[in-house]
Protein backbone atom coordinates (compact mmCIF):
# COMPACT_ATOMS: atom_id res chain seq x y z
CA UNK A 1 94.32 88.23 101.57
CA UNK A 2 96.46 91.22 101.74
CA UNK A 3 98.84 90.32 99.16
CA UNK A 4 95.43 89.71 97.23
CA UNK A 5 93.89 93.41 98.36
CA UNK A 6 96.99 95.05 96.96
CA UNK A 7 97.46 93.16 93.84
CA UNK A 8 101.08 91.47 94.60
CA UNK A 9 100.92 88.15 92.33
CA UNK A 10 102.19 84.76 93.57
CA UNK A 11 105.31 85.11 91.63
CA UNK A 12 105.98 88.65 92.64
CA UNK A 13 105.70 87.51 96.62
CA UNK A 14 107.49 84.78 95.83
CA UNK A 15 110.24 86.72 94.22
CA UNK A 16 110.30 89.26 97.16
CA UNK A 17 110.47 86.61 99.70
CA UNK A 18 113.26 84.98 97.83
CA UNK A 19 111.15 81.56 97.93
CA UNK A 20 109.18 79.61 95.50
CA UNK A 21 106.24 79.64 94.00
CA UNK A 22 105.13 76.64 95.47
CA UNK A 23 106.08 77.51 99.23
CA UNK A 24 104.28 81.16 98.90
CA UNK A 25 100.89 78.56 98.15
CA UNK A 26 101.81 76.57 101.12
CA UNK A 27 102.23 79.43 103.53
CA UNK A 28 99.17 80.97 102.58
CA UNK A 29 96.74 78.19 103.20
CA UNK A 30 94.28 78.86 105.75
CA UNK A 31 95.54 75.61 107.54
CA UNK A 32 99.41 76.77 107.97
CA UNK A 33 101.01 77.86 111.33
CA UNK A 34 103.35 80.29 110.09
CA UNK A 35 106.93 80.26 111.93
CA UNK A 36 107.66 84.06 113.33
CA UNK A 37 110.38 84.72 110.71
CA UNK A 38 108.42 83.69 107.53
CA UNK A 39 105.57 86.12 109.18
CA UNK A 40 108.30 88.76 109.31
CA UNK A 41 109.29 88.15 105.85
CA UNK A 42 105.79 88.71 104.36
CA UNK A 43 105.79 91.71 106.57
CA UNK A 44 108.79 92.92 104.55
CA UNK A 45 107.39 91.71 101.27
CA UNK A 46 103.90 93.30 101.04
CA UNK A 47 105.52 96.43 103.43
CA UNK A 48 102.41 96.40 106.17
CA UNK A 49 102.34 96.47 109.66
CA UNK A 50 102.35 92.68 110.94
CA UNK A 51 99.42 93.36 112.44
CA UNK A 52 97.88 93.45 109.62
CA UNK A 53 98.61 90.10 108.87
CA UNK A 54 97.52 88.99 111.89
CA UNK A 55 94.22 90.04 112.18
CA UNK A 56 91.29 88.86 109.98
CA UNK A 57 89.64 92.01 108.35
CA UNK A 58 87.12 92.90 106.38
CA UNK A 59 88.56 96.53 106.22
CA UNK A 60 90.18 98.04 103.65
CA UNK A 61 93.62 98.80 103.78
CA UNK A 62 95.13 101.45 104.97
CA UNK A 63 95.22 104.60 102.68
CA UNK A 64 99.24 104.60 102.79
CA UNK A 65 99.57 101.04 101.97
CA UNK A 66 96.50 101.17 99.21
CA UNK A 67 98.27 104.14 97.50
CA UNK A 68 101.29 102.08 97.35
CA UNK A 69 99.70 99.28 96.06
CA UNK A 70 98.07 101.61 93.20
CA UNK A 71 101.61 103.30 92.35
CA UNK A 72 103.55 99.39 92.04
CA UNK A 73 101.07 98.55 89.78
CA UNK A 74 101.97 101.55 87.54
């Protein structure tokens, strides 16, 4: 959802993560247990507190993080 919220496509999380496609899918079905280090790695990737990742929310982003998100897609 928060790659989603800040407009990161599969391939560009993929390509940050230095993964594939395919396992980016994977790790974001509802049904995975991430392991700690691929939850640290999307915490590097989308650049968010891993709290944020953690937590189900129906709450915006945060304005620093949003404002990033607007300026990458520039």
């Amino acid at each position: 959802d928060v790659r989603r919220r800040q407009g990161i496509s599969v391939r560009s999380a993929a390509r940050r993560m230095h993964t594939s496609i395919d396992q980016v899918r994977r790790q974001e079905e509802p049904s995975n247990d991430l392991l700690l280090s691929d939850l640290l790695r999307w915490q590097k990737a989308l650049e968010v507190p891993v709290a944020d990742l953690l937590v189900e929310n129906e709450a915006p982003l945060s304005e620093p993080v949003m404002t990033r998100a607007r300026l990458l897609r520039i």
